[in-house]
PDB file of N, CA and C in Angstrom:
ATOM      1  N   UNK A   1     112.614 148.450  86.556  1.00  0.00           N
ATOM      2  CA  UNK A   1     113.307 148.514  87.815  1.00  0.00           C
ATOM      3  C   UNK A   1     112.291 148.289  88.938  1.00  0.00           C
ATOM      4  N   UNK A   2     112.304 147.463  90.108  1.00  0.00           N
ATOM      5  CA  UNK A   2     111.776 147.142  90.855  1.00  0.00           C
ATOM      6  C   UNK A   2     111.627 147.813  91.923  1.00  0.00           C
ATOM      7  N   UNK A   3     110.787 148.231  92.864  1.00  0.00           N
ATOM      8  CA  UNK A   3     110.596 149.332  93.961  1.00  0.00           C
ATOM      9  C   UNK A   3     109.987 148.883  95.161  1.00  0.00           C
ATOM     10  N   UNK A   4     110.308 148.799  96.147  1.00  0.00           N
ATOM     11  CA  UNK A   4     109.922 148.243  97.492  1.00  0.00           C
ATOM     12  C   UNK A   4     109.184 149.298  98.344  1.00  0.00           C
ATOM     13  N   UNK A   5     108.075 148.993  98.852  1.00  0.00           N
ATOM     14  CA  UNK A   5     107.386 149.797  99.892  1.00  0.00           C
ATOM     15  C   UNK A   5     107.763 148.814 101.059  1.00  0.00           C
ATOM     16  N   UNK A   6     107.620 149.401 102.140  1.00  0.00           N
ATOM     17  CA  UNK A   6     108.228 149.033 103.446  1.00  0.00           C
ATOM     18  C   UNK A   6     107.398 150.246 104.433  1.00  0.00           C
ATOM     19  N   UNK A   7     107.438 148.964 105.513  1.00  0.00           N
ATOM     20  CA  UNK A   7     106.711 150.215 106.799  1.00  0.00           C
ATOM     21  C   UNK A   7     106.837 149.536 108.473  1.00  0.00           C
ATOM     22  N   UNK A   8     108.336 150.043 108.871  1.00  0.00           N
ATOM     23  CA  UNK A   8     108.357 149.541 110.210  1.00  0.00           C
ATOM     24  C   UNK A   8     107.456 149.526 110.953  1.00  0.00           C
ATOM     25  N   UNK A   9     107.223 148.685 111.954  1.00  0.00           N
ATOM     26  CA  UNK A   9     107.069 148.893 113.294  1.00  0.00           C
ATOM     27  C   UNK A   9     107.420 148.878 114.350  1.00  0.00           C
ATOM     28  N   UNK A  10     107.290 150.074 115.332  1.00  0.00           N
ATOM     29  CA  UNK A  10     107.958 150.060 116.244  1.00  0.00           C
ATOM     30  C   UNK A  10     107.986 149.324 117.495  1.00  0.00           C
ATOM     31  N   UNK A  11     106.192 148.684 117.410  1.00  0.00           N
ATOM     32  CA  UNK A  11     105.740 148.016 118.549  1.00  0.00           C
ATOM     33  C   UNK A  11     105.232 146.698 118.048  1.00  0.00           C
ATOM     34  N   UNK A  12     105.090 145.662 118.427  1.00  0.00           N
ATOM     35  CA  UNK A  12     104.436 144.471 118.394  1.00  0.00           C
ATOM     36  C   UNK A  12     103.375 144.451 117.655  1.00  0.00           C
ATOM     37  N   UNK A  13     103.091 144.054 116.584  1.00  0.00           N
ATOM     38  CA  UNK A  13     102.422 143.756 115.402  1.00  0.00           C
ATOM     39  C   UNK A  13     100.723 142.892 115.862  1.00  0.00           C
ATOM     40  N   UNK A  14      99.530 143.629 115.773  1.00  0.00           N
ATOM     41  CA  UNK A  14      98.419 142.419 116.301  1.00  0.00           C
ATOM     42  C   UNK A  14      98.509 141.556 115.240  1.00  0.00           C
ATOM     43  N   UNK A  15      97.949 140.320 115.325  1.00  0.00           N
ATOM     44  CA  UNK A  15      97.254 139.529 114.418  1.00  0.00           C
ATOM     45  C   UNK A  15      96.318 139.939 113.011  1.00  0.00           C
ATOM     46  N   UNK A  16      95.864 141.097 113.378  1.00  0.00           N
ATOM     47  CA  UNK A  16      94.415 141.514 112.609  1.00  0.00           C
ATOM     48  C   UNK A  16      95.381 142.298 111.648  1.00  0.00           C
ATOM     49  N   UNK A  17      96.073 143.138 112.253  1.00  0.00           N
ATOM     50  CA  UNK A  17      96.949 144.024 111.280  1.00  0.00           C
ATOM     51  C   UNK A  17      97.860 143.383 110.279  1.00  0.00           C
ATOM     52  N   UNK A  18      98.717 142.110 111.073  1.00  0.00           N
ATOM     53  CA  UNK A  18      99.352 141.508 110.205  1.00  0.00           C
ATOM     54  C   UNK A  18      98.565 140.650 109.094  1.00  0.00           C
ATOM     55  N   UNK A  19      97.586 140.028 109.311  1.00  0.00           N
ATOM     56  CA  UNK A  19      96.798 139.701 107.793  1.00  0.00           C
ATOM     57  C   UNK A  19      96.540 140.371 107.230  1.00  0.00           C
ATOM     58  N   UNK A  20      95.728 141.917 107.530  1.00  0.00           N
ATOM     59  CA  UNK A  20      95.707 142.799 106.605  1.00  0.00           C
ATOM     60  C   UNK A  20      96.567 142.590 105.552  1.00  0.00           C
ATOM     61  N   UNK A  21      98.036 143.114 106.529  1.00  0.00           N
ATOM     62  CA  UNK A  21      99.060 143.499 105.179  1.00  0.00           C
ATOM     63  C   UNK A  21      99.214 141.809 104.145  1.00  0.00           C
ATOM     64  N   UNK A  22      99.403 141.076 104.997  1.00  0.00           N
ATOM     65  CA  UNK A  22      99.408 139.660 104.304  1.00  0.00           C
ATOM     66  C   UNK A  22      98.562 139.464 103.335  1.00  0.00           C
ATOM     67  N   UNK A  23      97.562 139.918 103.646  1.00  0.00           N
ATOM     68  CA  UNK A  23      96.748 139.686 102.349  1.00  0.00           C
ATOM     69  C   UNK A  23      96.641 140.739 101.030  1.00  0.00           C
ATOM     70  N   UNK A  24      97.397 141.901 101.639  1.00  0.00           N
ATOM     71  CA  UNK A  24      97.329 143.019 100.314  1.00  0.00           C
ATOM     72  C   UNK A  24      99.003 142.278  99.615  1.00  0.00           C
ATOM     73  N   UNK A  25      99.325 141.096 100.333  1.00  0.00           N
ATOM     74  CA  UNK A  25     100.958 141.300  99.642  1.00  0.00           C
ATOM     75  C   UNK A  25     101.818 141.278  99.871  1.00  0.00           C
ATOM     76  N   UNK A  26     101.818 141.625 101.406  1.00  0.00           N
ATOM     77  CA  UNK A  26     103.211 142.163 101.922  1.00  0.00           C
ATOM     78  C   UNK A  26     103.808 140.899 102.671  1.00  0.00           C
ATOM     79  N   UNK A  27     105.189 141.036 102.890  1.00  0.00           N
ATOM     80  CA  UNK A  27     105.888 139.978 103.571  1.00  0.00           C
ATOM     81  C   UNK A  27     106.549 140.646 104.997  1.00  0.00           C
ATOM     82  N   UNK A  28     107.165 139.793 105.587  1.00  0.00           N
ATOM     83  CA  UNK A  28     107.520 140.124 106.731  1.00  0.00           C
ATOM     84  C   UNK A  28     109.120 139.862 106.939  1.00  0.00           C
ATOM     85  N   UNK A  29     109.748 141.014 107.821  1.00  0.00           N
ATOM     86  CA  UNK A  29     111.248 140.370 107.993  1.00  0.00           C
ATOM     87  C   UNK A  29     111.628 141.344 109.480  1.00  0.00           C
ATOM     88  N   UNK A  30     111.249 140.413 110.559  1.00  0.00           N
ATOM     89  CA  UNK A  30     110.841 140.814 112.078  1.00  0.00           C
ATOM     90  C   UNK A  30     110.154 142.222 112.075  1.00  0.00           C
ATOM     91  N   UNK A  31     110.536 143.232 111.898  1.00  0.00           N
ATOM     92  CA  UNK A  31     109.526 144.176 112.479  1.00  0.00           C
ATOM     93  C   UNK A  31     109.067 145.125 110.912  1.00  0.00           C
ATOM     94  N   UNK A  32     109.481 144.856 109.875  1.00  0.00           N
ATOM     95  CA  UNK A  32     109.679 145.742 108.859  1.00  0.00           C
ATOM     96  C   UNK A  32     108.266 144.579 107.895  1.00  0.00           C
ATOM     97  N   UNK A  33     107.318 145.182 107.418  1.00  0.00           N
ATOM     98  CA  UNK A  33     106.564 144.633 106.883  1.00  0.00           C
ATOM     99  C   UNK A  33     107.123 145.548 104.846  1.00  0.00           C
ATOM    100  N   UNK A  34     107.063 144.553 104.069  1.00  0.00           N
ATOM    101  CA  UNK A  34     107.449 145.081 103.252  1.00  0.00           C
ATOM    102  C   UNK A  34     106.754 144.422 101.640  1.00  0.00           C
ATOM    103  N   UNK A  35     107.209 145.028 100.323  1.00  0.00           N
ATOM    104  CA  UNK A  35     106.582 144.114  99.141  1.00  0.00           C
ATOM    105  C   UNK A  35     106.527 144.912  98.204  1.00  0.00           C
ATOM    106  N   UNK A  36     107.165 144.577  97.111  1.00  0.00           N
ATOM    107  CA  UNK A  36     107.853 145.008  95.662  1.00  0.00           C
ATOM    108  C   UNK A  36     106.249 145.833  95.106  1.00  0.00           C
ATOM    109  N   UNK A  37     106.688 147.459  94.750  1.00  0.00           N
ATOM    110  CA  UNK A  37     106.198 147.892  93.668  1.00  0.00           C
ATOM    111  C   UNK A  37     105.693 148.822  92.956  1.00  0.00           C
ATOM    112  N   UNK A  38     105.852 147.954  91.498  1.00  0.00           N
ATOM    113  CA  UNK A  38     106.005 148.092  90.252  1.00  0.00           C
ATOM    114  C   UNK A  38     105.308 149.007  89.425  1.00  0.00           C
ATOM    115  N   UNK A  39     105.267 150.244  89.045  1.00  0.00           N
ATOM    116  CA  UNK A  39     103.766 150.584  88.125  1.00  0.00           C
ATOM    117  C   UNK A  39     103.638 149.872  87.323  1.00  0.00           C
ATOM    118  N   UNK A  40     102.529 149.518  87.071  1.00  0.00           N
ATOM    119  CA  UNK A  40     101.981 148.926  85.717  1.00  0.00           C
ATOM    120  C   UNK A  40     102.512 147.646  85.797  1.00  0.00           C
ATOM    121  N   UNK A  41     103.249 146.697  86.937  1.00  0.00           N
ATOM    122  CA  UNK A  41     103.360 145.396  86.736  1.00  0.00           C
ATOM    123  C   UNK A  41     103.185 144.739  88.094  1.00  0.00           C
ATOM    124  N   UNK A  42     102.684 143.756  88.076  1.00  0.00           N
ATOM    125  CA  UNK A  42     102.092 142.391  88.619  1.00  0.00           C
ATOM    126  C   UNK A  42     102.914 141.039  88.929  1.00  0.00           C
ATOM    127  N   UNK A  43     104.065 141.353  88.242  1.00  0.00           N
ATOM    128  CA  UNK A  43     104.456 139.832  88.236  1.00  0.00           C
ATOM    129  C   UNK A  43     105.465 139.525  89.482  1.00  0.00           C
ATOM    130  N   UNK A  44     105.583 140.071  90.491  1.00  0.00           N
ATOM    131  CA  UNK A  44     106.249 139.656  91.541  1.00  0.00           C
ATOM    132  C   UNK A  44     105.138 139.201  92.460  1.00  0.00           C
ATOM    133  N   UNK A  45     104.810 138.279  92.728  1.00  0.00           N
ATOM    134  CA  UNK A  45     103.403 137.712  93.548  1.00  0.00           C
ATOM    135  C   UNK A  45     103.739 137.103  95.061  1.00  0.00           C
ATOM    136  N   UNK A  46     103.177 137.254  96.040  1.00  0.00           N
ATOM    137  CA  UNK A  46     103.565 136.782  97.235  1.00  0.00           C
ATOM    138  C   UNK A  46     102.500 136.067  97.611  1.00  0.00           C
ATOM    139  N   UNK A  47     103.076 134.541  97.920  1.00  0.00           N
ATOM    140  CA  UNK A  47     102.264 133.345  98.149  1.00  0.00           C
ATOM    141  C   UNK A  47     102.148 132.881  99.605  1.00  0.00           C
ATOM    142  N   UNK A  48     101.337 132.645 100.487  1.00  0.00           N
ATOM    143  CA  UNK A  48     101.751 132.142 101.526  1.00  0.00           C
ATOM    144  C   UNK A  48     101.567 130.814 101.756  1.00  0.00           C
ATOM    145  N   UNK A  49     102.113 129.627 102.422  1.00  0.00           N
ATOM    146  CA  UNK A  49     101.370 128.403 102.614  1.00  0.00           C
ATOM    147  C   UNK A  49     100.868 128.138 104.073  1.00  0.00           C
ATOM    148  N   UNK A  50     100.306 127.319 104.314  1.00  0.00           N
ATOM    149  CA  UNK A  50      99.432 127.066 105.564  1.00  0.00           C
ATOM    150  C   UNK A  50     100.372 126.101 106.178  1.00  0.00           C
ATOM    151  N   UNK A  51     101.214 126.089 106.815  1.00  0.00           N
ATOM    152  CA  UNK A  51     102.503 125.023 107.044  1.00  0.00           C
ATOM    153  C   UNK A  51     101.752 123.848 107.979  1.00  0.00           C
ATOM    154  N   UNK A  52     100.639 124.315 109.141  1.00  0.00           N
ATOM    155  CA  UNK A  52      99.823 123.151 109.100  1.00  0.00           C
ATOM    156  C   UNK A  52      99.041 122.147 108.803  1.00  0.00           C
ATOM    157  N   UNK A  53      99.025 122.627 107.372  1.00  0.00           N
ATOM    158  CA  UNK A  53      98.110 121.475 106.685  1.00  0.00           C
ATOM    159  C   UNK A  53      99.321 121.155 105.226  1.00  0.00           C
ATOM    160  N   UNK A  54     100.591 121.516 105.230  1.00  0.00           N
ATOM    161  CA  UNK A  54     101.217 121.421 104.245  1.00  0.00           C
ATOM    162  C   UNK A  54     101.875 120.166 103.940  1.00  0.00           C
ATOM    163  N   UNK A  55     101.790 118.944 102.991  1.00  0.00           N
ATOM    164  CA  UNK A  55     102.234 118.037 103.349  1.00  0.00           C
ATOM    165  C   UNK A  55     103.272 117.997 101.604  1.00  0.00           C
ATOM    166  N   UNK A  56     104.857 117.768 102.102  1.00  0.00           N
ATOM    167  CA  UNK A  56     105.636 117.851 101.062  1.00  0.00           C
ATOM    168  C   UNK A  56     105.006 116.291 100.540  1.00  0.00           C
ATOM    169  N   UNK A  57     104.828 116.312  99.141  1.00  0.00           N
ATOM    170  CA  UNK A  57     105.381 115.324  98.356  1.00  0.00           C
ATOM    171  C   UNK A  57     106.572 114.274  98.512  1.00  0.00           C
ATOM    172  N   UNK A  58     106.727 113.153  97.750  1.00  0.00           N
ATOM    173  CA  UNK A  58     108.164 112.270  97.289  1.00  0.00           C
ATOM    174  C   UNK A  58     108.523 113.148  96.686  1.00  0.00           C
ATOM    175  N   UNK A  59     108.295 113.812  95.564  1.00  0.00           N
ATOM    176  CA  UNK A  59     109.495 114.501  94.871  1.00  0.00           C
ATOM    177  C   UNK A  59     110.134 115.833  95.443  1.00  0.00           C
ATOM    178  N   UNK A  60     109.272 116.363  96.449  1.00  0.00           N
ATOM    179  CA  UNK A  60     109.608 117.999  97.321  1.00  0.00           C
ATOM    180  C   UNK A  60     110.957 116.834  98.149  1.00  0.00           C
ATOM    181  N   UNK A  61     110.777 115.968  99.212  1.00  0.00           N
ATOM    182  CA  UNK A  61     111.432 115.482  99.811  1.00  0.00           C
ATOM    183  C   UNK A  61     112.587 114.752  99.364  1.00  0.00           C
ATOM    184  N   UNK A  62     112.618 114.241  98.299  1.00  0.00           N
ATOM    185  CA  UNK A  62     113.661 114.390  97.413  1.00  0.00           C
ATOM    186  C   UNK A  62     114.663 115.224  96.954  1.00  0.00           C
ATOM    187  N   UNK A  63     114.026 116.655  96.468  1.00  0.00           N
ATOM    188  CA  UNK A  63     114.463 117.776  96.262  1.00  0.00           C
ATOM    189  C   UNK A  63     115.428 117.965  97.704  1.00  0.00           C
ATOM    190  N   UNK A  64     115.141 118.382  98.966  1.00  0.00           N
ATOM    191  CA  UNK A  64     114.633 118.526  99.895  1.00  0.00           C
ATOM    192  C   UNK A  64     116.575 117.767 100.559  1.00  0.00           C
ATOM    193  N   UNK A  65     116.354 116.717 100.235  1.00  0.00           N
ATOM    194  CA  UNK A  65     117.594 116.090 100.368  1.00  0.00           C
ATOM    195  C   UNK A  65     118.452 116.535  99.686  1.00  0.00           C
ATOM    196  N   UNK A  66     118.687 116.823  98.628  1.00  0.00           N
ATOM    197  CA  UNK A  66     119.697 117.079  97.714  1.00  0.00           C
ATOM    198  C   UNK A  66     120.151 118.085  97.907  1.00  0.00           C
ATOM    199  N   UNK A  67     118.930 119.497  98.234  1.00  0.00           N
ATOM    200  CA  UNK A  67     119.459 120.651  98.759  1.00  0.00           C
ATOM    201  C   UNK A  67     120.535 120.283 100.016  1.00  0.00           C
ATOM    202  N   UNK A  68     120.119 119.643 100.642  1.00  0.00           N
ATOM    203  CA  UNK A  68     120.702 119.359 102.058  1.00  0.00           C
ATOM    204  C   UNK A  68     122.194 118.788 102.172  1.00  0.00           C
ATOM    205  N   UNK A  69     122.651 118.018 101.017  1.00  0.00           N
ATOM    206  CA  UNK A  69     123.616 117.331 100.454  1.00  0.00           C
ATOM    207  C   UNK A  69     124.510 118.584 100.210  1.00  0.00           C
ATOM    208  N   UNK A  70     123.968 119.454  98.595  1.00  0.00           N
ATOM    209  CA  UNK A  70     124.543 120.287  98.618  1.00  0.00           C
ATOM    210  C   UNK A  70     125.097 121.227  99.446  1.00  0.00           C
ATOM    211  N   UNK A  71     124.354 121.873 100.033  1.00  0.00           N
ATOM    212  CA  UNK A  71     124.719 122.608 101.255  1.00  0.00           C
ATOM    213  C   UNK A  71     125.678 122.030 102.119  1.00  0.00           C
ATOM    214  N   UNK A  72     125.778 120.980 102.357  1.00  0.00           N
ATOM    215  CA  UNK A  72     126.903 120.166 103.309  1.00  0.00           C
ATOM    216  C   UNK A  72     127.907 120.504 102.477  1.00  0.00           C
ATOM    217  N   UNK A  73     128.422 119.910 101.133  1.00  0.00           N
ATOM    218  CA  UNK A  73     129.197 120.319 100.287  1.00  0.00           C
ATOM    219  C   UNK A  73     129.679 121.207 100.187  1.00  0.00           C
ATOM    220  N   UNK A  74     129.164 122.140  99.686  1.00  0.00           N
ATOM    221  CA  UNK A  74     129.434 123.495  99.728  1.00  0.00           C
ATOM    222  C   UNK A  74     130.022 124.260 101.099  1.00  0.00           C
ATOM    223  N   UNK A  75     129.442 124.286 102.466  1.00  0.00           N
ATOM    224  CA  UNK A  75     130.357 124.071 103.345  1.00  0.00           C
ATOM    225  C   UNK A  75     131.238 123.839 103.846  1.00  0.00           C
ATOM    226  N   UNK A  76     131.882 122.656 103.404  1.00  0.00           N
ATOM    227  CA  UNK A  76     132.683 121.968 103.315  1.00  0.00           C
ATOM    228  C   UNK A  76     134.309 122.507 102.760  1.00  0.00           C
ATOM    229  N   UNK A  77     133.836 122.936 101.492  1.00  0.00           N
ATOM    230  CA  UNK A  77     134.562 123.458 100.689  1.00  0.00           C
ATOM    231  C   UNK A  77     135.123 125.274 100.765  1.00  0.00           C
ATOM    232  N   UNK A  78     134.452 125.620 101.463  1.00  0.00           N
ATOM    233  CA  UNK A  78     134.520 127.406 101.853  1.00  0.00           C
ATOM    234  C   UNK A  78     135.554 127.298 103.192  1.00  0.00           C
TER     235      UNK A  78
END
């Protein structure tokens, strides 16, 4: 069973603090810094990417479309 630590904040988050947690793991969802866990397990991992130097692939952009297709679809239909 999976277990979440979490730790609001009430005030505006510095820079320095937020890598901290970023780098022990944690993710963000506006003021609530948060991240699964587990005793004795590892396998929920939190990755970040550098979105300025991130360059999708042909096949991500591909992907990428299709999601986009779908989603229209699916819309559509609800």
């Amino acid at each position: 069973m999976s277990q979440i630590q979490y730790f609001p904040f009430p005030e505006e988050i510095s820079k320095e603090v937020l890598q901290f947690f970023f780098d022990s793991g944690f993710r963000r969802n506006g003021n609530i810094l948060y991240r699964t866990s587990c005793c004795g397990c590892k396998d929920c991992l939190s990755y970040r990417i550098p979105l300025d130097q991130f360059v999708p692939s042909r096949n991500r952009k591909k992907l990428l479309k299709k999601i986009l297709i779908l989603r229209f679809v699916l819309n559509l239909r609800i």
